[in-house]
C-alpha atoms as a PDB file:
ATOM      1  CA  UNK A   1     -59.421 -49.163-208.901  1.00  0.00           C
ATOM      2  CA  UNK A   2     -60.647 -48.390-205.857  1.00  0.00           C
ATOM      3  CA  UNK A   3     -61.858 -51.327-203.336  1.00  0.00           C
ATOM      4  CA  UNK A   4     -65.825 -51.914-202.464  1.00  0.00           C
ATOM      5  CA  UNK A   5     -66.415 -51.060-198.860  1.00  0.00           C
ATOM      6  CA  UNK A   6     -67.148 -55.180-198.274  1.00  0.00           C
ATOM      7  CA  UNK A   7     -63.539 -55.311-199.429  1.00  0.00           C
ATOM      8  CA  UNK A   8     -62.174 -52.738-197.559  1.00  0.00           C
ATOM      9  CA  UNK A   9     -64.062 -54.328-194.181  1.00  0.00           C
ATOM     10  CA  UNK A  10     -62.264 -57.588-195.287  1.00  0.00           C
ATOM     11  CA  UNK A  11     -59.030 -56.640-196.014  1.00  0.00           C
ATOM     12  CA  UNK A  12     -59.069 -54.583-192.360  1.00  0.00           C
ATOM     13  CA  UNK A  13     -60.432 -57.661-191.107  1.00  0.00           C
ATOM     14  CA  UNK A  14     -57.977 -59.799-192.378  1.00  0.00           C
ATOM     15  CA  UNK A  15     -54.734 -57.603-190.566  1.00  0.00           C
ATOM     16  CA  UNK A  16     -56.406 -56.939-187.276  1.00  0.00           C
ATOM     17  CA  UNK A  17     -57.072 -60.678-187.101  1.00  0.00           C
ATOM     18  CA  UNK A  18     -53.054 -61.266-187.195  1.00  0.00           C
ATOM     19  CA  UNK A  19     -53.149 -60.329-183.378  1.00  0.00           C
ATOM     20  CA  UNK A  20     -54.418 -63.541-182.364  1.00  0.00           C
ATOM     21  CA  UNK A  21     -58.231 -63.057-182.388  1.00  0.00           C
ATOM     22  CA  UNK A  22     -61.085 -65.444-185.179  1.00  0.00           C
ATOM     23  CA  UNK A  23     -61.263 -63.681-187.806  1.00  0.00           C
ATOM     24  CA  UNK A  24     -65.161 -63.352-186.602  1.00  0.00           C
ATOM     25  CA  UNK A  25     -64.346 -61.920-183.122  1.00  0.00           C
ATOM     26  CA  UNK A  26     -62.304 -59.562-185.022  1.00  0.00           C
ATOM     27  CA  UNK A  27     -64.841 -58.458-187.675  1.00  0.00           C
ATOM     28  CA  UNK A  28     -67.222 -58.171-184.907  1.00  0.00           C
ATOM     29  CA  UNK A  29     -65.158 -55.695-183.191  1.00  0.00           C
ATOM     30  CA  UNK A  30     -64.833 -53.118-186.277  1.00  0.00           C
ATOM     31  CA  UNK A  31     -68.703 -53.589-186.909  1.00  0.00           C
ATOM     32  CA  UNK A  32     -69.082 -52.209-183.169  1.00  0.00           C
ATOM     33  CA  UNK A  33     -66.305 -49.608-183.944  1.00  0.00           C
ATOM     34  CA  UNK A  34     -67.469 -48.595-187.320  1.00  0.00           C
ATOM     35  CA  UNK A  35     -71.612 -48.459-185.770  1.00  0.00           C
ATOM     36  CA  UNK A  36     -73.412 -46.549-183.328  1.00  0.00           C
ATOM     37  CA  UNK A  37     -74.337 -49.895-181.750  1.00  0.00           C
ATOM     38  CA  UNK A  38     -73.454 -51.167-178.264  1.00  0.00           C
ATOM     39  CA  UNK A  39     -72.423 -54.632-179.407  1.00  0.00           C
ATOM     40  CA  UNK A  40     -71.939 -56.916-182.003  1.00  0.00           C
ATOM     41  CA  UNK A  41     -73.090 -60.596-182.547  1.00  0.00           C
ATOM     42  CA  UNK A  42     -72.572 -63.460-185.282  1.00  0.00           C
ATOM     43  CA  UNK A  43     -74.635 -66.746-184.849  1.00  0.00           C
ATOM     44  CA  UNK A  44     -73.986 -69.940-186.977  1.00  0.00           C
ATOM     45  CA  UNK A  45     -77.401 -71.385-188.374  1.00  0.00           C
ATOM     46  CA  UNK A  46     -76.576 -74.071-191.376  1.00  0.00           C
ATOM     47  CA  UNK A  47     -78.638 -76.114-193.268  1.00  0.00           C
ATOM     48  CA  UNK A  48     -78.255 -79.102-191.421  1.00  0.00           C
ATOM     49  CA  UNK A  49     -80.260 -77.494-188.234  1.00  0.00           C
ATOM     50  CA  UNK A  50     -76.751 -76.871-186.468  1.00  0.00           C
ATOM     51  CA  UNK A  51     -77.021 -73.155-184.458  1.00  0.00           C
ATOM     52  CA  UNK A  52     -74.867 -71.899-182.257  1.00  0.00           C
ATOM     53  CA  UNK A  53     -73.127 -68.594-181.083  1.00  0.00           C
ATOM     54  CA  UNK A  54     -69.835 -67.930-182.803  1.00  0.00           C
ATOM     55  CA  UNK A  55     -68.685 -64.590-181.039  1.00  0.00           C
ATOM     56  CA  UNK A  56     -70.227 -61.877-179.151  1.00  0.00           C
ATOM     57  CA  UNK A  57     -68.518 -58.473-178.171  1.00  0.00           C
ATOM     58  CA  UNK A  58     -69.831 -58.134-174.855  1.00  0.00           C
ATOM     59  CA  UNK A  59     -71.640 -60.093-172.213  1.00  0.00           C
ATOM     60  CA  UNK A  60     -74.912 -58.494-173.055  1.00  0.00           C
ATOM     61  CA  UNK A  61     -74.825 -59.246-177.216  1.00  0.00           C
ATOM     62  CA  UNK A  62     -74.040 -62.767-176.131  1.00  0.00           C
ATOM     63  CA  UNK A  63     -77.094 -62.909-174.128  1.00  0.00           C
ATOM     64  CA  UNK A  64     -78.973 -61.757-176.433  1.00  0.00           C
ATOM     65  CA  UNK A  65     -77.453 -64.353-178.927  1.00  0.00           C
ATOM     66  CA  UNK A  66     -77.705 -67.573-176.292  1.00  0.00           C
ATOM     67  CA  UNK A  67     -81.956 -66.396-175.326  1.00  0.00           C
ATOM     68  CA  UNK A  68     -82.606 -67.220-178.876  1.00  0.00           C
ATOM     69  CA  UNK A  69     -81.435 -70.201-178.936  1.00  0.00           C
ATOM     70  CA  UNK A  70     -83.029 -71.111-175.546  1.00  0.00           C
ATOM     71  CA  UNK A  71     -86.012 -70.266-176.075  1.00  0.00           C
ATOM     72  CA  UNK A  72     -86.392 -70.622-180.166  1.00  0.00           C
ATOM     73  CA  UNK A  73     -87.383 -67.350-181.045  1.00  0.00           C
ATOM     74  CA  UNK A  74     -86.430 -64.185-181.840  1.00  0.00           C
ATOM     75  CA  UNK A  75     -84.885 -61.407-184.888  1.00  0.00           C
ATOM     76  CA  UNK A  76     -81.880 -63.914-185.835  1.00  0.00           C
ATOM     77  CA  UNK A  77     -84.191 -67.162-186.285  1.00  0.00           C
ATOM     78  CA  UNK A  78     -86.147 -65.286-187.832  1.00  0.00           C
ATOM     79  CA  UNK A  79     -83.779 -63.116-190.013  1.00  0.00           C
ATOM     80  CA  UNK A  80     -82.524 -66.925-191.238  1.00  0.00           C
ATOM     81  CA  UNK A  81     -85.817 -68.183-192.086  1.00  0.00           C
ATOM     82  CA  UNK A  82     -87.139 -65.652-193.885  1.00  0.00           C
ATOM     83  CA  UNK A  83     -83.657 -64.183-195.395  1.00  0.00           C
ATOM     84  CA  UNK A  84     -84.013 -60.842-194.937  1.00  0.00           C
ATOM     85  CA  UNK A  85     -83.539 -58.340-192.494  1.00  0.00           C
ATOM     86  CA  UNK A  86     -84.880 -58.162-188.883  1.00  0.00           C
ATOM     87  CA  UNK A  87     -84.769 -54.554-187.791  1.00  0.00           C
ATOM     88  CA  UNK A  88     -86.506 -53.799-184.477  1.00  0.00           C
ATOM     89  CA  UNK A  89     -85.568 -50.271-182.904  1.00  0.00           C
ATOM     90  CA  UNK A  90     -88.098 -50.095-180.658  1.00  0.00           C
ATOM     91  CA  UNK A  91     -87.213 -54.071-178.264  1.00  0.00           C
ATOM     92  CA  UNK A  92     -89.870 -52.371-175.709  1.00  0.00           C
ATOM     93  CA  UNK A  93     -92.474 -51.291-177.954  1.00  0.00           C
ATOM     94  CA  UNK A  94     -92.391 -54.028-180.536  1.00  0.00           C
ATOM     95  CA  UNK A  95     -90.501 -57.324-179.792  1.00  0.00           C
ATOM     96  CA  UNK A  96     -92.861 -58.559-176.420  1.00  0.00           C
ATOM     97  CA  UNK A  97     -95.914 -59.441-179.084  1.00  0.00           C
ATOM     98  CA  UNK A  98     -93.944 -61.037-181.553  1.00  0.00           C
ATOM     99  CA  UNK A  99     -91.493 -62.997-179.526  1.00  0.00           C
ATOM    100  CA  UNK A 100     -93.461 -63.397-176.180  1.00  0.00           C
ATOM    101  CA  UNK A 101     -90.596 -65.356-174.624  1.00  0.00           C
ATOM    102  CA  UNK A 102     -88.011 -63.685-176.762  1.00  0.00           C
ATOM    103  CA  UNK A 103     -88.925 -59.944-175.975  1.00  0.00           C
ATOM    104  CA  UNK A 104     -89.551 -59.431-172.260  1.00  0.00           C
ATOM    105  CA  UNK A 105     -86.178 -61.902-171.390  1.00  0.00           C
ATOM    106  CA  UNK A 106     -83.903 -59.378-173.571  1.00  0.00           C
ATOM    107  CA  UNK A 107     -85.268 -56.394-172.036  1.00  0.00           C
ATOM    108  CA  UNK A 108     -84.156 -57.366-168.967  1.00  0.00           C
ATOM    109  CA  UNK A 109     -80.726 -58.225-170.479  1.00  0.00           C
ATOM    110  CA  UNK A 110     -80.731 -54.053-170.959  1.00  0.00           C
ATOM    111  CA  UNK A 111     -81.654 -54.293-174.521  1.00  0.00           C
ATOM    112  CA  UNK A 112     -83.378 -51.768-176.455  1.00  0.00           C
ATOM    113  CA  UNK A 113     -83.035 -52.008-180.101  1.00  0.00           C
ATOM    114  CA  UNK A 114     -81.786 -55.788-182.609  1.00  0.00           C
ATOM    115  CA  UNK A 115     -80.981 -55.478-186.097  1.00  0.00           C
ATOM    116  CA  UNK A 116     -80.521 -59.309-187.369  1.00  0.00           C
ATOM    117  CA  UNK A 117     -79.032 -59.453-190.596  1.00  0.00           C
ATOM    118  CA  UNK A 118     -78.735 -63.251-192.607  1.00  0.00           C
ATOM    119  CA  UNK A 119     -75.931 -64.427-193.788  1.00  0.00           C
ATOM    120  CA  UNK A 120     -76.701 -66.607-197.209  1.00  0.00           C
ATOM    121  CA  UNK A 121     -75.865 -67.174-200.601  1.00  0.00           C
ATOM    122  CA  UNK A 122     -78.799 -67.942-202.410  1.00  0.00           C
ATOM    123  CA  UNK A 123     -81.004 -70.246-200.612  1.00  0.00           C
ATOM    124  CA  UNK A 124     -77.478 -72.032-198.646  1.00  0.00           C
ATOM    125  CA  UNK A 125     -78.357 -70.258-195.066  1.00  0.00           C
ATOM    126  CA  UNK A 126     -74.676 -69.868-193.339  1.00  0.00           C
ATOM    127  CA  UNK A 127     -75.575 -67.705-190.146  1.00  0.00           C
ATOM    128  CA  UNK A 128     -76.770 -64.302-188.725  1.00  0.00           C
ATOM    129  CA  UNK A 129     -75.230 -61.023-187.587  1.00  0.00           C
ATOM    130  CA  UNK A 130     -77.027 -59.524-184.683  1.00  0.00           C
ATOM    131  CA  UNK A 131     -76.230 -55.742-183.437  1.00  0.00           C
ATOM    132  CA  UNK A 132     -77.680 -54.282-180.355  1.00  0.00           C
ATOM    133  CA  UNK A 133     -78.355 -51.190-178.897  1.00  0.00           C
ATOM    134  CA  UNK A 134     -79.083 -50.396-175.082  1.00  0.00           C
ATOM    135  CA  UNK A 135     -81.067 -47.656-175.889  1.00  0.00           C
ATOM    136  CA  UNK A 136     -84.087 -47.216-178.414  1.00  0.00           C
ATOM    137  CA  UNK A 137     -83.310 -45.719-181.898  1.00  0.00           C
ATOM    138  CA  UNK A 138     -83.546 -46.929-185.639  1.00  0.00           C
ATOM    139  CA  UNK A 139     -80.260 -47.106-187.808  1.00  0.00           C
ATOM    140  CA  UNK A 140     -80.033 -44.238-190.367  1.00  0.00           C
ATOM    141  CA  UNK A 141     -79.387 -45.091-193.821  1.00  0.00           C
ATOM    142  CA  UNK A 142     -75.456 -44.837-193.489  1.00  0.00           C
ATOM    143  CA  UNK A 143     -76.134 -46.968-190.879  1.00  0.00           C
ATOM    144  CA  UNK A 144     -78.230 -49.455-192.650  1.00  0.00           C
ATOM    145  CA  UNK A 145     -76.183 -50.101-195.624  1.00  0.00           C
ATOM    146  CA  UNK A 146     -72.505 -50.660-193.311  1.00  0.00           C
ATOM    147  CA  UNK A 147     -74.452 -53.080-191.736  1.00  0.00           C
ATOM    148  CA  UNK A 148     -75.263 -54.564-194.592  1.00  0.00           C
ATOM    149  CA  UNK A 149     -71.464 -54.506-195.577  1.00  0.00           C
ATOM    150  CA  UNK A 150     -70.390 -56.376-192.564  1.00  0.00           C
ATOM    151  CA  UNK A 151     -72.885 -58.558-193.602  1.00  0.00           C
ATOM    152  CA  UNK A 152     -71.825 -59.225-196.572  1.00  0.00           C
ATOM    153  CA  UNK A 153     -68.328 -59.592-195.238  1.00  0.00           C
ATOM    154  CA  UNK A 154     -69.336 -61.931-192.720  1.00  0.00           C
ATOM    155  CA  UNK A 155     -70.919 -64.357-195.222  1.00  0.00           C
ATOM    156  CA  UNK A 156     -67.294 -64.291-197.410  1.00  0.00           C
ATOM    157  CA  UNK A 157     -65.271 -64.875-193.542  1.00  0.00           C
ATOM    158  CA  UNK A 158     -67.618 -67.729-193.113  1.00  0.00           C
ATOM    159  CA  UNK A 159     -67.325 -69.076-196.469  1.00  0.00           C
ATOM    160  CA  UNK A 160     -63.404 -68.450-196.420  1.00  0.00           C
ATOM    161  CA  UNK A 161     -63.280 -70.665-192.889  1.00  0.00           C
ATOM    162  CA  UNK A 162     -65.527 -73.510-194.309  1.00  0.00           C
ATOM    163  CA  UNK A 163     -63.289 -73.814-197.529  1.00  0.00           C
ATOM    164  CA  UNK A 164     -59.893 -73.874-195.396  1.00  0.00           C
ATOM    165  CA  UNK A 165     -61.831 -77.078-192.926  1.00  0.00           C
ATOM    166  CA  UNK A 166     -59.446 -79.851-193.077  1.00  0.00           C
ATOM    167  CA  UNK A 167     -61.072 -83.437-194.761  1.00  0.00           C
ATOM    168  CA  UNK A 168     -63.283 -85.334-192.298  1.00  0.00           C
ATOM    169  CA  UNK A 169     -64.148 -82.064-189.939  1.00  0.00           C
ATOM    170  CA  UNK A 170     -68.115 -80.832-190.268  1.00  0.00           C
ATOM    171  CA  UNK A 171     -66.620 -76.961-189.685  1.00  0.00           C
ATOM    172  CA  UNK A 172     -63.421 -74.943-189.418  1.00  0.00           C
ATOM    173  CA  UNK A 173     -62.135 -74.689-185.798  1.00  0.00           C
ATOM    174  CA  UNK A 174     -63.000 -70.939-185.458  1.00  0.00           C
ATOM    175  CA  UNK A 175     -66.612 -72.416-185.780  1.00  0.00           C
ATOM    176  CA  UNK A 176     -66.843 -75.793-183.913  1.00  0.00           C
ATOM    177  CA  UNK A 177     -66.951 -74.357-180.550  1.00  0.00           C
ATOM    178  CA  UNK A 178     -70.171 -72.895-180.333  1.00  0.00           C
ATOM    179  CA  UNK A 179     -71.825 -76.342-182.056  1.00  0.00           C
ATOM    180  CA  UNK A 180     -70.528 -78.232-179.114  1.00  0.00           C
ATOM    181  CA  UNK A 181     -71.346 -76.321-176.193  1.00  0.00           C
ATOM    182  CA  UNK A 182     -74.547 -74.238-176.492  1.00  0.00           C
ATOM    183  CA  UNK A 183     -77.183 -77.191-176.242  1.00  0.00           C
ATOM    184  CA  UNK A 184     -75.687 -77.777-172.512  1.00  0.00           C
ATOM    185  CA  UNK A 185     -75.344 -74.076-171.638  1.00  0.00           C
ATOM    186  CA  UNK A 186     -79.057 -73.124-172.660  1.00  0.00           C
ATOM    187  CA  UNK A 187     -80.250 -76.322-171.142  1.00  0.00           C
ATOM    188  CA  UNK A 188     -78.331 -75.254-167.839  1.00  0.00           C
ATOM    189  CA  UNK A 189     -79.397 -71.853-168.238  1.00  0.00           C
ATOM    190  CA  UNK A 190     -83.440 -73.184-167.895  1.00  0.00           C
ATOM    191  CA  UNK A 191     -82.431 -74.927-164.602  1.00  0.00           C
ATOM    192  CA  UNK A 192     -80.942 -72.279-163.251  1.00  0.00           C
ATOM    193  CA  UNK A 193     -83.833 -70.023-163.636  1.00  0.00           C
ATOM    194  CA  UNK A 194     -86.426 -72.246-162.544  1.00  0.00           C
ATOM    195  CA  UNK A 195     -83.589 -73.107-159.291  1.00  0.00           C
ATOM    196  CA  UNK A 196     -83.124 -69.542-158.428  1.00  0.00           C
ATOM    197  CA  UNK A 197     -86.244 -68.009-159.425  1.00  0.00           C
ATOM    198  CA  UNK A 198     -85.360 -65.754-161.954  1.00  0.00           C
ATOM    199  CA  UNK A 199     -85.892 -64.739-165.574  1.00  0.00           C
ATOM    200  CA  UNK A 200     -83.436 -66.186-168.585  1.00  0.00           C
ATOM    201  CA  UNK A 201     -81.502 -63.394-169.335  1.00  0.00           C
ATOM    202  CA  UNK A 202     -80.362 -63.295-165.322  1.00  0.00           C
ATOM    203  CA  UNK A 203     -79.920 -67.415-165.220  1.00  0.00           C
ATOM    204  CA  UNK A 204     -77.089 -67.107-167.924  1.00  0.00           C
ATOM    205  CA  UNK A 205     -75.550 -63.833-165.836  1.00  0.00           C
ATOM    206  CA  UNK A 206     -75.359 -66.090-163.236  1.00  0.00           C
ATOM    207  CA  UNK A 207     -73.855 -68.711-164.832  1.00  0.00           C
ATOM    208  CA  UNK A 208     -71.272 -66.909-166.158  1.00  0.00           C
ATOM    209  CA  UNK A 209     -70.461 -65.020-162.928  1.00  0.00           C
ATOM    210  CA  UNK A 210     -70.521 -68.301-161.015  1.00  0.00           C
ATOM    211  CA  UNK A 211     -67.923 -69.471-163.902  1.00  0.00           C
ATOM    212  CA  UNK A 212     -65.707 -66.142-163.578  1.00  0.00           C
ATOM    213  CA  UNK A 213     -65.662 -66.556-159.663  1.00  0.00           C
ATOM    214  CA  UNK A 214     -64.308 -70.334-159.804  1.00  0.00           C
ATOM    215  CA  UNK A 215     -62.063 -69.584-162.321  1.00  0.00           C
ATOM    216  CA  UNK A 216     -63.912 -72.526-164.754  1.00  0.00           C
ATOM    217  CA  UNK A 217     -65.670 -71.544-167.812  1.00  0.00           C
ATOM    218  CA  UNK A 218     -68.662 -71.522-168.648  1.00  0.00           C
ATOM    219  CA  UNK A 219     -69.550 -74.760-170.317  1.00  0.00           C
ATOM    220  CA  UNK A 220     -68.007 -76.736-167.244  1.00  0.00           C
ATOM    221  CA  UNK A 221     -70.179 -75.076-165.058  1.00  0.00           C
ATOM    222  CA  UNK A 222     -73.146 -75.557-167.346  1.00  0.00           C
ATOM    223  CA  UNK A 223     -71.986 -79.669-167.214  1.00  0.00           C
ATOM    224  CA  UNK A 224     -71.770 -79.459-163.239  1.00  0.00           C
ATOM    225  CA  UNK A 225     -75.732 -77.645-163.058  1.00  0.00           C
ATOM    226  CA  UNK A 226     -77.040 -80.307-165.411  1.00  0.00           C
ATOM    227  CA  UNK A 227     -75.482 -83.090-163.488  1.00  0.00           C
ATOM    228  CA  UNK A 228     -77.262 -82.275-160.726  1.00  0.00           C
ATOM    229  CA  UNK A 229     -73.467 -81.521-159.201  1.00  0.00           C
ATOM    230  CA  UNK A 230     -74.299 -77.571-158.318  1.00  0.00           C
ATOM    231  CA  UNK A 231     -77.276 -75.836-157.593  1.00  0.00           C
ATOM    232  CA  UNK A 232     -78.342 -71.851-157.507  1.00  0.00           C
ATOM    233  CA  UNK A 233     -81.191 -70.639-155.234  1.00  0.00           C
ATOM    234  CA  UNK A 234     -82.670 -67.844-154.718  1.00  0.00           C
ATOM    235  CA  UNK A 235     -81.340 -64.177-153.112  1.00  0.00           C
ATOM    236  CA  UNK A 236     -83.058 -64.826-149.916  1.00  0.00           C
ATOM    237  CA  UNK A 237     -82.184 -68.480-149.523  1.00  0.00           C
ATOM    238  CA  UNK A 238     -78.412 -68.953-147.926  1.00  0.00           C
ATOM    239  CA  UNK A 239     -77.649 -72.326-148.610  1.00  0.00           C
ATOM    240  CA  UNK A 240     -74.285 -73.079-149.248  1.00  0.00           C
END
């Protein structure tokens, strides 16, 4: 008997993820590989109001994962409340009026085009997977129903991690991270844009660069800007 395609995407998922990558980061990848898409994202949303950005391929689908959470709008908040799909091919065109915030801060990301697909069973809301393209263009039916195998995969891997959490832990390692971390990296991420005078999307660029330069990561530099311990300013200012 042949395997469904969700199975298939598993079972692939399941070997590449034996190189050392979350079995998230890892289905993420083959969604980008198997899609026309420039990246890849998968965002944890569970009934208890916890959110949070599991993986991201690239620096611009985890942008485009962090904004929503900033600012508390856009296709994957959506896609969870209303549990179905999000499909915007047209960011430019379409997204600015219905996420005011949302739209014009992911354009400047170099976004064109968010698909947001939930990830539920039944009325239990688990998460969202997010694919982005830099330029404009809908996904063709092929398209349309792979992504709707990866996520349908997705919703088994996060299952599958959330059965395998040891007594006494709220999620599975693979998953805590992001539930930790984001509140103080999107909070950073509004001081930083308000210090150096620039939009969202650029603020969390900056963060992360700043983090890449000192060798640090990113949430200790988030702790340091909302500790009042560093500051950014503006291009034409040269303090130290």
């Amino acid at each position: 008997m042949s395997l469904s395609r969700v199975d298939q995407i598993l079972s692939t998922v399941m070997d590449g993820h034996r190189g050392g990558a979350t079995l998230p980061e890892t289905l993420c990848e083959l969604c980008a590989q198997a899609l026309t898409v420039s990246g890849v994202g998968l965002a944890l949303i569970t009934a208890d109001g916890h959110q949070g950005v599991v993986t991201a391929t690239d620096g611009a689908a985890q942008t485009m994962e962090d904004l929503q959470f900033t600012l508390g709008e856009g296709p994957c908040l959506d896609a969870s409340s209303d549990g179905s799909p999000v499909l915007q091919p047209d960011v430019a065109r379409t997204a600015p009026s219905r996420w005011p915030g949302y739209g014009p801060a992911v354009l400047e990301a170099g976004i064109a085009a968010v698909f947001a697909f939930p990830l539920q069973v039944g009325a239990i809301r688990l998460g969202v997977l997010d694919l982005y393209r830099d330029t404009p263009g809908n996904l063709d039916d092929r398209e349309l129903s792979e992504a709707l195998a990866f996520a349908d995969a997705a919703t088994a891997i996060l299952l599958h991690l959330q059965e395998q959490t040891d007594a006494g832990d709220d999620v599975h390692p693979q998953l805590a991270d992001p539930l930790g971390t984001h509140t103080e990296i999107h909070q950073a991420t509004g001081i930083i844009a308000v210090q150096a005078a620039v939009g969202l999307a650029e603020a969390l660029l900056l963060l992360r660069g700043h983090a890449y330069a000192a060798e640090s990561t990113s949430l200790d530099i988030a702790r340091d800007v909302v500790g009042r311990r560093l500051h950014f300013y503006p291009e034409d200012d040269h303090h130290e």
